[in-house]
Structures are given as structure tokens and as C-alpha cells.
ModelCIF file with pLDDT and N, C-alpha, C, O atoms, coordinates in Angstrom:
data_MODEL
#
_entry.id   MODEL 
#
_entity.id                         1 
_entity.type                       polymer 
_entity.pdbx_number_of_molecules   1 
#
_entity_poly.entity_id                      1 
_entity_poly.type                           'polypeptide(L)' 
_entity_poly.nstd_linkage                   no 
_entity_poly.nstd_monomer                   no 
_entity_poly.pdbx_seq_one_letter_code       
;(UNK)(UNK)(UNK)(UNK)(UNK)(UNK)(UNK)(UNK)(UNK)(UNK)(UNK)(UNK)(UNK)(UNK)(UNK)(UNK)
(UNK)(UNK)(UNK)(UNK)(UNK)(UNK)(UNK)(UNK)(UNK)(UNK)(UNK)(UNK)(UNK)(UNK)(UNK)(UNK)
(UNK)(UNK)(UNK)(UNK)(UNK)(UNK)(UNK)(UNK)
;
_entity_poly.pdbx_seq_one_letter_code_can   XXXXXXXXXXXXXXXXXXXXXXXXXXXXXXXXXXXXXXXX 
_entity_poly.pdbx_strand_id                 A 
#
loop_
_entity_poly_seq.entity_id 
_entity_poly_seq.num 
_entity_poly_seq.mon_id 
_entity_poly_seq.hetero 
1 1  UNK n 
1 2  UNK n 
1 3  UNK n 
1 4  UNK n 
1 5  UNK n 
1 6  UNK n 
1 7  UNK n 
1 8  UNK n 
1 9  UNK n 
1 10 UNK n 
1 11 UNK n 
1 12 UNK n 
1 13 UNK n 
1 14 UNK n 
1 15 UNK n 
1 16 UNK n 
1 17 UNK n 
1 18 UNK n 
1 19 UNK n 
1 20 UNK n 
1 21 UNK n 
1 22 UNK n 
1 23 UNK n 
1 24 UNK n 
1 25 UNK n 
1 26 UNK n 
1 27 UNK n 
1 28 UNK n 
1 29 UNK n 
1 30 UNK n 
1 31 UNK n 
1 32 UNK n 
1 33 UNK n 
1 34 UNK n 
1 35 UNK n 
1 36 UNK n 
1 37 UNK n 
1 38 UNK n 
1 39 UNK n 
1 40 UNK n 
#
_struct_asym.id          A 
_struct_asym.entity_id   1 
#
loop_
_ma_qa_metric.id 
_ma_qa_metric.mode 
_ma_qa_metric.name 
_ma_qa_metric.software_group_id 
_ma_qa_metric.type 
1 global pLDDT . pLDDT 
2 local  pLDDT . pLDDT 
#
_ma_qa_metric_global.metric_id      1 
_ma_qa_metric_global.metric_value   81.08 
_ma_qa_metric_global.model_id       1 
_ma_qa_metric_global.ordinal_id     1 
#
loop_
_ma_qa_metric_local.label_asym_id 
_ma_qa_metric_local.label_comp_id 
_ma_qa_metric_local.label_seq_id 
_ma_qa_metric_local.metric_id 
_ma_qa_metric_local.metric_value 
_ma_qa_metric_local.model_id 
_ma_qa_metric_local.ordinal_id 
A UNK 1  2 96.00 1 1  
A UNK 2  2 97.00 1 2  
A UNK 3  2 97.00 1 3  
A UNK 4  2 97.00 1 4  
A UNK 5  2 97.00 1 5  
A UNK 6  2 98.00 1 6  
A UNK 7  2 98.00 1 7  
A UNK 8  2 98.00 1 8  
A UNK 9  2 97.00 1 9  
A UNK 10 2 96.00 1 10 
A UNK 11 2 94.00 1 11 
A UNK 12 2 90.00 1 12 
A UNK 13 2 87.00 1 13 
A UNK 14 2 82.00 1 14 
A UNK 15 2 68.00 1 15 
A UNK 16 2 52.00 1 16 
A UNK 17 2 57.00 1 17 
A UNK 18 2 55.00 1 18 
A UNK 19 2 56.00 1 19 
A UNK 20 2 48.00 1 20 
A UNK 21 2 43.00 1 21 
A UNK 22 2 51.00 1 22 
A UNK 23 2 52.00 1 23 
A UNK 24 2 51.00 1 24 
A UNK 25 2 52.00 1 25 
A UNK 26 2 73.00 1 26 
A UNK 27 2 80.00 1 27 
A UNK 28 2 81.00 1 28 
A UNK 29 2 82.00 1 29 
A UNK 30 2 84.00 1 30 
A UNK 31 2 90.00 1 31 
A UNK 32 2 91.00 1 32 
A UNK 33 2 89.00 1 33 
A UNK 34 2 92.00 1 34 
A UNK 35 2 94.00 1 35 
A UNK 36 2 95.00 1 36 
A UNK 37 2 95.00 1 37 
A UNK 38 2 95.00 1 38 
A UNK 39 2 97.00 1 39 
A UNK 40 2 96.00 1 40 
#
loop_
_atom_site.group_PDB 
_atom_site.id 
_atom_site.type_symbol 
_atom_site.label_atom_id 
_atom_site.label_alt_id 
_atom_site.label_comp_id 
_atom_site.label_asym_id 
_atom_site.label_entity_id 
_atom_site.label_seq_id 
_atom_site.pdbx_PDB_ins_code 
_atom_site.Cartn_x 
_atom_site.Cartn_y 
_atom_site.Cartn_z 
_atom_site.occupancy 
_atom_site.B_iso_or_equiv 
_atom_site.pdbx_formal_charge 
_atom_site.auth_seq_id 
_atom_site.auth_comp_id 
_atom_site.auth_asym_id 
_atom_site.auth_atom_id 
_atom_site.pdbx_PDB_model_num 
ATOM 1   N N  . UNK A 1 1  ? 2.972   31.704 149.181 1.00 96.00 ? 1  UNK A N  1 
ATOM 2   C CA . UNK A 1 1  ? 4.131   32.439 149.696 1.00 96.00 ? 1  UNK A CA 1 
ATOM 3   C C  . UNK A 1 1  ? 4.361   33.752 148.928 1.00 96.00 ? 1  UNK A C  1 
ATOM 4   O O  . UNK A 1 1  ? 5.196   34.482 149.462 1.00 96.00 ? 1  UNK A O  1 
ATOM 5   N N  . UNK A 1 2  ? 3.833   34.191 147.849 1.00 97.00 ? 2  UNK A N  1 
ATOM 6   C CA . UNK A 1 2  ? 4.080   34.904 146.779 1.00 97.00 ? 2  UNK A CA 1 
ATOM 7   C C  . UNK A 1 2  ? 3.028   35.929 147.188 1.00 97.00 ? 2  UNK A C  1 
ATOM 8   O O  . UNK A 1 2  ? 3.409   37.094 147.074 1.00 97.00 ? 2  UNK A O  1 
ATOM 9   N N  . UNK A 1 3  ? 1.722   35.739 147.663 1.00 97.00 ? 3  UNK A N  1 
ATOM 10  C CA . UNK A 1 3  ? 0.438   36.596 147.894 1.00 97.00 ? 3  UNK A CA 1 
ATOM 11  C C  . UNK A 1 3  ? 1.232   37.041 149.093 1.00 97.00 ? 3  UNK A C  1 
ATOM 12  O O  . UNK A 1 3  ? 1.663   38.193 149.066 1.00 97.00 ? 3  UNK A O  1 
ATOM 13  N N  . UNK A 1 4  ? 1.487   36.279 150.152 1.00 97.00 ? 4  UNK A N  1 
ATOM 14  C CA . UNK A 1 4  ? 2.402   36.671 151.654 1.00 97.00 ? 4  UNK A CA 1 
ATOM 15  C C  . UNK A 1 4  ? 3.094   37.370 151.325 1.00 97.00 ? 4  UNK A C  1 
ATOM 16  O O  . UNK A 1 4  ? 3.152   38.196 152.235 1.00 97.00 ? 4  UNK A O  1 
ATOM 17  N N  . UNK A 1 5  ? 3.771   37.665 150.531 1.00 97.00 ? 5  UNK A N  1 
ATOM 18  C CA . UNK A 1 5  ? 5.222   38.396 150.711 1.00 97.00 ? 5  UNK A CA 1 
ATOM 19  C C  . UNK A 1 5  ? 4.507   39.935 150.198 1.00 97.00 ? 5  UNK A C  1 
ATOM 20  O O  . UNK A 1 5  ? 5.358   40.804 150.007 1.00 97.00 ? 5  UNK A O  1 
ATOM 21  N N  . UNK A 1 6  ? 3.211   40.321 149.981 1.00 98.00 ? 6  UNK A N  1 
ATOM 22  C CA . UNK A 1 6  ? 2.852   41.771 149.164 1.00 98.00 ? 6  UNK A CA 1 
ATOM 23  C C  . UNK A 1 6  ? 2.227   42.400 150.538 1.00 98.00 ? 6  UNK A C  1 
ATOM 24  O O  . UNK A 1 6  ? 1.501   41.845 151.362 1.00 98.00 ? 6  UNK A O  1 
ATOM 25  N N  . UNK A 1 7  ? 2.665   43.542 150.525 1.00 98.00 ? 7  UNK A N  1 
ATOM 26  C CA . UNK A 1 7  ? 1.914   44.373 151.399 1.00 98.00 ? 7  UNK A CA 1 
ATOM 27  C C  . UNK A 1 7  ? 0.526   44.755 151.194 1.00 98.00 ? 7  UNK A C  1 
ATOM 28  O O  . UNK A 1 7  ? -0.496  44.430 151.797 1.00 98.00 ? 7  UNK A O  1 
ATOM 29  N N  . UNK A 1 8  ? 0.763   45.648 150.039 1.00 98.00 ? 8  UNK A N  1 
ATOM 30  C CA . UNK A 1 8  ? -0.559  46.731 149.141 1.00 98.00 ? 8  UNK A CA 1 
ATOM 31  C C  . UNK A 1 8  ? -0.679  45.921 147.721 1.00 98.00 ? 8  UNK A C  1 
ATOM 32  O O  . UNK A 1 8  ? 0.316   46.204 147.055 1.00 98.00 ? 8  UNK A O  1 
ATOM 33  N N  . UNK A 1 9  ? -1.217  45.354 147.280 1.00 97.00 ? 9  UNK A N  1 
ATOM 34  C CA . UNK A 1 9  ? -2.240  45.310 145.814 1.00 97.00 ? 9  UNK A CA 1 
ATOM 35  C C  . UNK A 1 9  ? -2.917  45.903 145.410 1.00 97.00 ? 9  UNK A C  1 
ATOM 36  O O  . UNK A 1 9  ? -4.077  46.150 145.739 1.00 97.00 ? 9  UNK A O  1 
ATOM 37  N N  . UNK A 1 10 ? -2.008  46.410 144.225 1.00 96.00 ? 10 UNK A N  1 
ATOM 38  C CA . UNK A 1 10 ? -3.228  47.573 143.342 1.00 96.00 ? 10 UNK A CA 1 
ATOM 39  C C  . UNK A 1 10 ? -3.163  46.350 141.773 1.00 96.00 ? 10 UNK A C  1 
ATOM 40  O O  . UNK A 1 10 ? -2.153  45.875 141.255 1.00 96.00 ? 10 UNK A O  1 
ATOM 41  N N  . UNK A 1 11 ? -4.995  46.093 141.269 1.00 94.00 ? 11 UNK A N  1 
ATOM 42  C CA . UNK A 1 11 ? -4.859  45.327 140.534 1.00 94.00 ? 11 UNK A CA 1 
ATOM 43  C C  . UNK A 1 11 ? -5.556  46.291 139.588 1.00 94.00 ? 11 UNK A C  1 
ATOM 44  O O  . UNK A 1 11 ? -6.294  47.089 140.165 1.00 94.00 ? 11 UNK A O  1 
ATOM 45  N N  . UNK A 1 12 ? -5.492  46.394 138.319 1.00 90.00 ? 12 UNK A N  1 
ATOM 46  C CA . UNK A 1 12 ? -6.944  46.630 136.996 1.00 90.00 ? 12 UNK A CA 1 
ATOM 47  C C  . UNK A 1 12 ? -7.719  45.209 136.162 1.00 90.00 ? 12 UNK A C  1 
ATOM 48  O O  . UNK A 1 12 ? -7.369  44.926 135.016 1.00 90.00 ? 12 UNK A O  1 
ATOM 49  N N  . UNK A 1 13 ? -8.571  44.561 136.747 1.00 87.00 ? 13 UNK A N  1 
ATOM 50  C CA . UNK A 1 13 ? -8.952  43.499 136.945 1.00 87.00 ? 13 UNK A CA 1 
ATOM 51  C C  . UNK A 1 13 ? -10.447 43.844 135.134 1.00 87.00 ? 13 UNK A C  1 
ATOM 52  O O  . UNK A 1 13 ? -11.277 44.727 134.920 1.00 87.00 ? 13 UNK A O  1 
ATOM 53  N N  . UNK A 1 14 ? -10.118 42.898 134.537 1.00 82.00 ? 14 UNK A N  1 
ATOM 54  C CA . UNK A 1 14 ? -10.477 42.882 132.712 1.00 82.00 ? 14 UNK A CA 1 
ATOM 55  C C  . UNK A 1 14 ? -11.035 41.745 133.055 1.00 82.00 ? 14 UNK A C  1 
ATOM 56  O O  . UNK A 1 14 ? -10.593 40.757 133.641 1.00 82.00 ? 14 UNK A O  1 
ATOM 57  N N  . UNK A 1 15 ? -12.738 42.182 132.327 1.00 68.00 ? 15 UNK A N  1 
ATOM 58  C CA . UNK A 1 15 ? -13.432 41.038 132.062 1.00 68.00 ? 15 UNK A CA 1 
ATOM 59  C C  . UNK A 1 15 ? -12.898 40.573 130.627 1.00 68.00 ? 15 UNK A C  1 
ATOM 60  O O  . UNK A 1 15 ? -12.176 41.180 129.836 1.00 68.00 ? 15 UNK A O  1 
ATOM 61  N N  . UNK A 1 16 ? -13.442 39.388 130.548 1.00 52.00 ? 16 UNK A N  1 
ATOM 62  C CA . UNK A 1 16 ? -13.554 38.491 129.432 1.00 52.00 ? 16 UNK A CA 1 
ATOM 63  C C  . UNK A 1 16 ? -14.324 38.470 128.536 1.00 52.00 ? 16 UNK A C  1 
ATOM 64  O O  . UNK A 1 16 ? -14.040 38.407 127.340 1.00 52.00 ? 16 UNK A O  1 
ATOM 65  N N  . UNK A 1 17 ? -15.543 38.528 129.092 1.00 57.00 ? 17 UNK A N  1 
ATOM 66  C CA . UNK A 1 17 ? -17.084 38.622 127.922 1.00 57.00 ? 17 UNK A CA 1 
ATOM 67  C C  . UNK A 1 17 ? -17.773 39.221 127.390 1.00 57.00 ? 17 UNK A C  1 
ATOM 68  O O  . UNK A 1 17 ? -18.329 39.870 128.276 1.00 57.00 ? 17 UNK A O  1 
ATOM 69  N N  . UNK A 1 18 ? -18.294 39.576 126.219 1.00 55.00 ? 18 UNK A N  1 
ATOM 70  C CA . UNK A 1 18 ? -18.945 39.969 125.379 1.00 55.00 ? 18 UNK A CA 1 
ATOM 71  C C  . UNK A 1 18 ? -20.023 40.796 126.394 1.00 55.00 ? 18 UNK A C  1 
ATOM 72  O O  . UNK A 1 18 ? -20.541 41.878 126.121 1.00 55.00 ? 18 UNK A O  1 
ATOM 73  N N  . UNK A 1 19 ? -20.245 39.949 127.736 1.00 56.00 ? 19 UNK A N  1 
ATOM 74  C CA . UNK A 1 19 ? -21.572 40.926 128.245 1.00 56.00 ? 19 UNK A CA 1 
ATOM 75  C C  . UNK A 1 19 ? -20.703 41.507 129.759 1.00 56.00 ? 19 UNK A C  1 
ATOM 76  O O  . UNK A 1 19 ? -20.017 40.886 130.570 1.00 56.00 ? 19 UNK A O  1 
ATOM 77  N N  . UNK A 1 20 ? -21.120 43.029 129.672 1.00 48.00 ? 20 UNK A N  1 
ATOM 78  C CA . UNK A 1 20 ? -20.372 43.505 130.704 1.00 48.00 ? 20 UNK A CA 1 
ATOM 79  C C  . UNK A 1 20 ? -20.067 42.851 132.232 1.00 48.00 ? 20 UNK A C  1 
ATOM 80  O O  . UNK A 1 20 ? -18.930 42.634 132.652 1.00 48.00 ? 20 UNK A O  1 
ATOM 81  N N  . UNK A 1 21 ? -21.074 42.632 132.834 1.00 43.00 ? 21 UNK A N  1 
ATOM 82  C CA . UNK A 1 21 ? -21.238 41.766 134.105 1.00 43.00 ? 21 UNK A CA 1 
ATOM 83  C C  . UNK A 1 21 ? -20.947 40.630 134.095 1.00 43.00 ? 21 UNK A C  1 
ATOM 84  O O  . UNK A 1 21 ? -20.510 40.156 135.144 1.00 43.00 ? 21 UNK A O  1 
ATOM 85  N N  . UNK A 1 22 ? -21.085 39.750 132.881 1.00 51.00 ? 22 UNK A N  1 
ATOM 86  C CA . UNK A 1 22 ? -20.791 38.604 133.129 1.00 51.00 ? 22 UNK A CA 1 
ATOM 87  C C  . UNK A 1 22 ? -20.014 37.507 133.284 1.00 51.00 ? 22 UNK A C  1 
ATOM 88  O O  . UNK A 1 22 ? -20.215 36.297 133.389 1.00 51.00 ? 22 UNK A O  1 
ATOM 89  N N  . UNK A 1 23 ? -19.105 38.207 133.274 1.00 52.00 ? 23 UNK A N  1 
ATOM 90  C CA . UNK A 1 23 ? -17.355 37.876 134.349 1.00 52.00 ? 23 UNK A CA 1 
ATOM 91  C C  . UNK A 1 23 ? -17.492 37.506 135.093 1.00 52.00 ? 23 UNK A C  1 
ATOM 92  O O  . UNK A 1 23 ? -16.862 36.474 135.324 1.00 52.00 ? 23 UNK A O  1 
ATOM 93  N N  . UNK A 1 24 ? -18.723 38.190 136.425 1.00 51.00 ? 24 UNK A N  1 
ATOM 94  C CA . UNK A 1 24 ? -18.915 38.189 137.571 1.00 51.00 ? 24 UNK A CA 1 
ATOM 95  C C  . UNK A 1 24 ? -19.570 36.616 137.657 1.00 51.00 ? 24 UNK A C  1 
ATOM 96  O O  . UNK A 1 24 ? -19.599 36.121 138.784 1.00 51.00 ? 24 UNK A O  1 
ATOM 97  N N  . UNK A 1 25 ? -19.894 36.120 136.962 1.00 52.00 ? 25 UNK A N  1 
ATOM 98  C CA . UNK A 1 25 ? -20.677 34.853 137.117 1.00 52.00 ? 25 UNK A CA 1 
ATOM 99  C C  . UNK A 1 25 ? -19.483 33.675 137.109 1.00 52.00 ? 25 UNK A C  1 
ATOM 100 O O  . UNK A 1 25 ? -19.684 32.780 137.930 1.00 52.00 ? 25 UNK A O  1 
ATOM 101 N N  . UNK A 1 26 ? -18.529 33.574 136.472 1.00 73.00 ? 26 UNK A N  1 
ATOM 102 C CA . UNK A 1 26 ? -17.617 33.005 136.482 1.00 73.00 ? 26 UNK A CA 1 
ATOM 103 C C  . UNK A 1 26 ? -16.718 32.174 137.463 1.00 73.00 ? 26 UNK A C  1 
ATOM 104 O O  . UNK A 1 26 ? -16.087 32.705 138.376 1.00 73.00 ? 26 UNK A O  1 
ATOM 105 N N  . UNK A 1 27 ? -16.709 31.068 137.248 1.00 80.00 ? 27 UNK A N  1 
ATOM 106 C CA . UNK A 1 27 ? -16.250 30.542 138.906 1.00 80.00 ? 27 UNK A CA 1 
ATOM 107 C C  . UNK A 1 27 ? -14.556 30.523 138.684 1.00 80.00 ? 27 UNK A C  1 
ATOM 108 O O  . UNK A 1 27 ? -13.956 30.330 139.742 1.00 80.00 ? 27 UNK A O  1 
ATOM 109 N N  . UNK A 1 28 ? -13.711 30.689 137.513 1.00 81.00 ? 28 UNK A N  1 
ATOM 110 C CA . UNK A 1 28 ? -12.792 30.892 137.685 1.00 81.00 ? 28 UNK A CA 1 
ATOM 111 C C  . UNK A 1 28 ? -12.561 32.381 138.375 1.00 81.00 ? 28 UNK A C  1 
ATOM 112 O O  . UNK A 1 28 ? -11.955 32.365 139.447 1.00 81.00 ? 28 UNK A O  1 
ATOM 113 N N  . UNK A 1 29 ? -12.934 33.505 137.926 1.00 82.00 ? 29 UNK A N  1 
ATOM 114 C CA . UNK A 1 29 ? -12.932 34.442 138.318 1.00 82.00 ? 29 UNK A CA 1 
ATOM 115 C C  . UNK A 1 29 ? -13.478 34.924 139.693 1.00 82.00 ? 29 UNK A C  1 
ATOM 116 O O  . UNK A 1 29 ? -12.980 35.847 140.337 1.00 82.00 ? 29 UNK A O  1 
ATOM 117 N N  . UNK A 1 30 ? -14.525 34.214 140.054 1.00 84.00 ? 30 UNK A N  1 
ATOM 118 C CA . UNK A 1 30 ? -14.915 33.838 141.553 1.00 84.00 ? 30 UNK A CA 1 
ATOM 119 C C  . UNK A 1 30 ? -14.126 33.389 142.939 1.00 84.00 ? 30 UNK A C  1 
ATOM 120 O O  . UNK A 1 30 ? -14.196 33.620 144.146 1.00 84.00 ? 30 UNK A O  1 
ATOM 121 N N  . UNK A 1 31 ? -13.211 32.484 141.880 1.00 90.00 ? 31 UNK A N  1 
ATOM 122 C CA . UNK A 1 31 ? -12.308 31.511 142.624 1.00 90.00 ? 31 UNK A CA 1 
ATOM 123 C C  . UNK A 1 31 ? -10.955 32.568 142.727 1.00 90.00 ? 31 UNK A C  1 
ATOM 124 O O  . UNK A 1 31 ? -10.264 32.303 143.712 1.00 90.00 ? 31 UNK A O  1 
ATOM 125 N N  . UNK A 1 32 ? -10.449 33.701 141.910 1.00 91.00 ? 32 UNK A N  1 
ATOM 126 C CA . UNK A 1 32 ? -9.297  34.406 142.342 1.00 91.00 ? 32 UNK A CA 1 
ATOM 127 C C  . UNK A 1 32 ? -9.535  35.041 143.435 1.00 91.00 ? 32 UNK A C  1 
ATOM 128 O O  . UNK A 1 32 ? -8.781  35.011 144.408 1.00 91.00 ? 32 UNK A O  1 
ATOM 129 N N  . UNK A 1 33 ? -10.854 35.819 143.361 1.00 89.00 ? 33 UNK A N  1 
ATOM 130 C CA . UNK A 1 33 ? -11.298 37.069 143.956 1.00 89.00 ? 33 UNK A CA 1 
ATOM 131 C C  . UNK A 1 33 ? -11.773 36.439 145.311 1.00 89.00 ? 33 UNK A C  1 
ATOM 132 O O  . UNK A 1 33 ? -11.980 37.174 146.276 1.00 89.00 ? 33 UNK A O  1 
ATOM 133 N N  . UNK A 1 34 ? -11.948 35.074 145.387 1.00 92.00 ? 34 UNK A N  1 
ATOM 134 C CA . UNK A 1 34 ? -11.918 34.442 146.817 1.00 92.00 ? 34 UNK A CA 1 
ATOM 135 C C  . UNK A 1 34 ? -11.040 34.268 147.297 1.00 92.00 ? 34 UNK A C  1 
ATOM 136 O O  . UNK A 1 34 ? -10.960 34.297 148.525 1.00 92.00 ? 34 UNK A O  1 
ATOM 137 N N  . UNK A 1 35 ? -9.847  33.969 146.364 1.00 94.00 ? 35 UNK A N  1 
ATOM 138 C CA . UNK A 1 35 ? -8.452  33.742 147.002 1.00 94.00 ? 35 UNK A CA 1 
ATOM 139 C C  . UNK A 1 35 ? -8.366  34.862 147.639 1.00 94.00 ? 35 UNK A C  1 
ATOM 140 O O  . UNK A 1 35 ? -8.524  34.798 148.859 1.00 94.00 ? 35 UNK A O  1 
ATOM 141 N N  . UNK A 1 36 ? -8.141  35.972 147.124 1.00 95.00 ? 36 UNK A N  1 
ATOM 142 C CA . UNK A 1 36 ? -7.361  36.785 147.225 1.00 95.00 ? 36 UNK A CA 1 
ATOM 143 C C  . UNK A 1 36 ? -8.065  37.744 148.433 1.00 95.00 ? 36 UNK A C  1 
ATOM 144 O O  . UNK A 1 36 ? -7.479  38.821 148.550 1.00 95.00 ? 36 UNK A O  1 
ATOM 145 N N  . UNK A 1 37 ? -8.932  37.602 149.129 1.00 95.00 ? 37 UNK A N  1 
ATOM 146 C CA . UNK A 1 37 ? -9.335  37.907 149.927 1.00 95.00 ? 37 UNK A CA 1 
ATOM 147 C C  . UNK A 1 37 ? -8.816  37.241 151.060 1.00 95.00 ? 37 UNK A C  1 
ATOM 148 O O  . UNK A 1 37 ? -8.833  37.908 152.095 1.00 95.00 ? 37 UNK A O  1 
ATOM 149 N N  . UNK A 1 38 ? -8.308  35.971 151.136 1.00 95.00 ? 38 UNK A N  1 
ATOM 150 C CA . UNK A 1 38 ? -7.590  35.266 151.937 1.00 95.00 ? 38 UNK A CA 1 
ATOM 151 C C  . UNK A 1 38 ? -6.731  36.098 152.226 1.00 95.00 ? 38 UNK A C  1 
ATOM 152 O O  . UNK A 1 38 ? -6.573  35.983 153.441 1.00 95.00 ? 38 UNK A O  1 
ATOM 153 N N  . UNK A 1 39 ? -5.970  36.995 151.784 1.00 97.00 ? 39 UNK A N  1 
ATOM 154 C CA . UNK A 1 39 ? -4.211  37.667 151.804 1.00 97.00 ? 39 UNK A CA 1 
ATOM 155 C C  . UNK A 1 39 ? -4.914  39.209 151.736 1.00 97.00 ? 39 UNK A C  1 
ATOM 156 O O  . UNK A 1 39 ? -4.100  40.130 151.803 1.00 97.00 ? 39 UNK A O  1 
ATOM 157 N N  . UNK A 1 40 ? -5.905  39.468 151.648 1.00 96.00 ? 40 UNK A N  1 
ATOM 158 C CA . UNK A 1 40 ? -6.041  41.033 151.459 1.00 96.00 ? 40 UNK A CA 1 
ATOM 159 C C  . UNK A 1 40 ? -7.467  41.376 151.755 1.00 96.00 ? 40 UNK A C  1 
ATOM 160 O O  . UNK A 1 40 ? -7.848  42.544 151.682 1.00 96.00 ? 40 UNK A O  1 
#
């Protein structure tokens, strides 16, 4: 209900790891950026 209620999302989205890309491997981080495609 909280993602519903936003029109526009502007995010600055910070890896975690020591190696540049490898955030991207991450299934927590996988798992937002899937959400959030649901709503945007």
C-alpha cells in the first residue's frame, strides 16, 4: 500500500561489496529491484 500510494521514485541505490558489481548478484538485492518493478 506504501509502493501504491508513490507516483515518481527517484532512488540512489549503494552497493554493499567490496567488489563493484557484485551487489548485482545478490538475491536480496534482486528481490527489491523485482519488487519494485511490480509498482514502477
Amino acid at each position: 500500500r506504501v509502493l501504491e500510494q508513490i507516483d515518481q521514485l527517484t532512488v540512489e541505490f549503494h552497493w554493499l561489496s567490496d567488489e563493484k558489481v557484485g551487489w548485482v548478484q545478490s538475491d536480496k538485492y534482486l528481490r527489491v529491484v523485482q519488487r519494485l518493478k511490480q509498482f514502477f
